[in-house]
Structures are given as C-alpha cells and as structure tokens.
C-alpha atoms as a PDB file:
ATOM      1  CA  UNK A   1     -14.983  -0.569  -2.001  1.00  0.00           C
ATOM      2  CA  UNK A   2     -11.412  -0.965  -2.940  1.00  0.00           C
ATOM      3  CA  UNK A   3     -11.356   2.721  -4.822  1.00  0.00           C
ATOM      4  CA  UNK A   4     -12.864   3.927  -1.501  1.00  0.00           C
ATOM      5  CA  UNK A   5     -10.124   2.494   1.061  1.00  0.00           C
ATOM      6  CA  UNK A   6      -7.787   3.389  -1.281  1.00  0.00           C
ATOM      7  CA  UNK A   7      -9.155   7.193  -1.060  1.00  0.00           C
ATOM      8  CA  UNK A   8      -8.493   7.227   2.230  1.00  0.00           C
ATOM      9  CA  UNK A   9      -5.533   6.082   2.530  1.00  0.00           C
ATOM     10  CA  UNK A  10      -3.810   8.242   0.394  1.00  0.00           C
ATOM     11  CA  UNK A  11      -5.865  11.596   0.931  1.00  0.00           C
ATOM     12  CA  UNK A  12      -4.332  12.560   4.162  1.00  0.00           C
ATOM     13  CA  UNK A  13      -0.669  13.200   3.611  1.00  0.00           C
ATOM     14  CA  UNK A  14       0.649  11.522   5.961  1.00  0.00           C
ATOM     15  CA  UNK A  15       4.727   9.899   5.457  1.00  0.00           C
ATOM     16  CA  UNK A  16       5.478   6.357   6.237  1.00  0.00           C
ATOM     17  CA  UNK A  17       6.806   6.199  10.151  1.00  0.00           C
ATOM     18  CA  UNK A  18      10.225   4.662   8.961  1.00  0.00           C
ATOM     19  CA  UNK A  19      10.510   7.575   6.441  1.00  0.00           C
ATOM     20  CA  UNK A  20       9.773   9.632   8.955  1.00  0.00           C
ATOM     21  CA  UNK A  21      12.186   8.141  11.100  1.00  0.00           C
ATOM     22  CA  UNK A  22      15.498   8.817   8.933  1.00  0.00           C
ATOM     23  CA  UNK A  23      14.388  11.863   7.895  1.00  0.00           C
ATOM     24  CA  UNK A  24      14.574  13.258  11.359  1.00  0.00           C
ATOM     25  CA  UNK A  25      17.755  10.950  12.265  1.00  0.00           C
ATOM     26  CA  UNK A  26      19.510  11.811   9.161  1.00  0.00           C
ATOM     27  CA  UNK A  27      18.720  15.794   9.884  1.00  0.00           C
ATOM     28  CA  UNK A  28      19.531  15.629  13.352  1.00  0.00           C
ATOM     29  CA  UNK A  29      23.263  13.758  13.056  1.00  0.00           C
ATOM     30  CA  UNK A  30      23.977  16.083   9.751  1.00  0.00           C
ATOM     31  CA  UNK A  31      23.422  19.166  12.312  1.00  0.00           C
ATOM     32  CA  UNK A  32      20.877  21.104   9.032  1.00  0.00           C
ATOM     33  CA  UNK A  33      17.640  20.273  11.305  1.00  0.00           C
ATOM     34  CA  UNK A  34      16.193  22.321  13.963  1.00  0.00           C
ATOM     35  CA  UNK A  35      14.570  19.161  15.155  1.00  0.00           C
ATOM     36  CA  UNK A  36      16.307  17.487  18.360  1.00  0.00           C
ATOM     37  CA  UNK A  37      16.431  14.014  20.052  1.00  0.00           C
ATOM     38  CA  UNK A  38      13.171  15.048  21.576  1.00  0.00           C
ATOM     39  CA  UNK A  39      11.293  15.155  18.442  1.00  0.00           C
ATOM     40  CA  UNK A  40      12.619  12.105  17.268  1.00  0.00           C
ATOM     41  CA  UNK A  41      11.581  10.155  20.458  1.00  0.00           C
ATOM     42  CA  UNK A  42       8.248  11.755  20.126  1.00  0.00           C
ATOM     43  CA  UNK A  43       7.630  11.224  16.436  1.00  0.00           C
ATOM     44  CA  UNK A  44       8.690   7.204  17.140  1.00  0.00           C
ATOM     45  CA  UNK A  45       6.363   7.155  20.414  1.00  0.00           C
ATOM     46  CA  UNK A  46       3.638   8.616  18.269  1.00  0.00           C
ATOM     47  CA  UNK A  47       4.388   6.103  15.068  1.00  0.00           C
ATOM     48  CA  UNK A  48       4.398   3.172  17.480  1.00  0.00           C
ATOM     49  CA  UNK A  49       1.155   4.188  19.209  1.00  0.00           C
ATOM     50  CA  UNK A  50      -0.476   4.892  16.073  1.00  0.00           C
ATOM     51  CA  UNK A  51       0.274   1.463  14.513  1.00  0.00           C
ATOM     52  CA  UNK A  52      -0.393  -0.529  17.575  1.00  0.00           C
ATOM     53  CA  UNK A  53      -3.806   0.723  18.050  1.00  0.00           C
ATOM     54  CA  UNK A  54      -4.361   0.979  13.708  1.00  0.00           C
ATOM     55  CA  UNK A  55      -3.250  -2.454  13.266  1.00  0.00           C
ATOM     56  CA  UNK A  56      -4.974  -3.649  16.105  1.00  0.00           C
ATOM     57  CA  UNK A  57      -8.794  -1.925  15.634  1.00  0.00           C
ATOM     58  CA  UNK A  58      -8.040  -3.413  11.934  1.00  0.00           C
ATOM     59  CA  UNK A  59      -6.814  -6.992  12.506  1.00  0.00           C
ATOM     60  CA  UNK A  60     -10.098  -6.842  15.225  1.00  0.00           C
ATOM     61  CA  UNK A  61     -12.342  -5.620  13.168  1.00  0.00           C
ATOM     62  CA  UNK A  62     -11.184  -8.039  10.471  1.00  0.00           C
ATOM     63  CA  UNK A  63     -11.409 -11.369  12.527  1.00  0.00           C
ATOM     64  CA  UNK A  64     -15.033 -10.476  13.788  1.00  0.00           C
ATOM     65  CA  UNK A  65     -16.162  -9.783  10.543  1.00  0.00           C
ATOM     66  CA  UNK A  66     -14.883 -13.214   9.341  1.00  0.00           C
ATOM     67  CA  UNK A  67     -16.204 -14.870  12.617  1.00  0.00           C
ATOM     68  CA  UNK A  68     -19.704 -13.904  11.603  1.00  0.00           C
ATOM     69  CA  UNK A  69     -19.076 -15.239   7.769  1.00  0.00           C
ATOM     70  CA  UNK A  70     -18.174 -18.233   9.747  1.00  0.00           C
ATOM     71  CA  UNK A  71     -21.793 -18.540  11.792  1.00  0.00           C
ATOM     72  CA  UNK A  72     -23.719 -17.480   9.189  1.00  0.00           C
ATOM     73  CA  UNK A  73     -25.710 -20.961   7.570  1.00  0.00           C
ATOM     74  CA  UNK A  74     -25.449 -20.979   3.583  1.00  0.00           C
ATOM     75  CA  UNK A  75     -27.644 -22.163   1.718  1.00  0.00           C
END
C-alpha cells in the first residue's frame, strides 16, 4: 500500500507550492520572467485551494476511517 501512495505521489510532476512560490517571486523581482504579479497571485490562490481541500478530504477521510476501527468489537 505504501509503494502504491508513494506512486502517486510522485508520478505527476507536480513542484512543491513554496517552490513554486520563489521561483515565480524570485523571476519576477530579477525582471528574467515573463510571468507577472498576476501569475503569482494565481499560482498562490491555486496552491492554497489545492491544499485546503487535499488536506482536508485527507485528514476526513483519515478520522472516519479510524472512527470505524474505533466501533468495530474485537475479539
């Protein structure tokens, strides 16, 4: 199960949102980007969204999966 999470975490190449972050900051105030304030407020918006609702579903998820451990009677 492990190998599998791991699989899909790292098949989609996807950059860490603070990476992300500085990468566009550090382009934009060095003036060698074509990316603006714009795409920096949008990539953040995006980040934010994504790990709100990611981190949520999972911590959900999570919690209802140990509230049923919790109910079910072992022998």
């Amino acid at each position: 199960m492990a190998l599998l999470i791991g699989f899909v975490l790292l098949a989609p190449s996807t950059n860490h949102s603070v990476v992300g972050f500085g990468e566009i900051l550090l382009g934009i105030l060095s003036d060698t980007s074509s990316a603006g304030w714009p795409d920096l407020l949008r990539n953040t918006g995006v980040a934010i969204a994504g790990n709100l609702v990611g981190g949520v579903g999972i911590v959900a998820f999570l919690r209802g999966v140990q509230a049923q451990a919790a109910q079910t009677p072992r022998h």
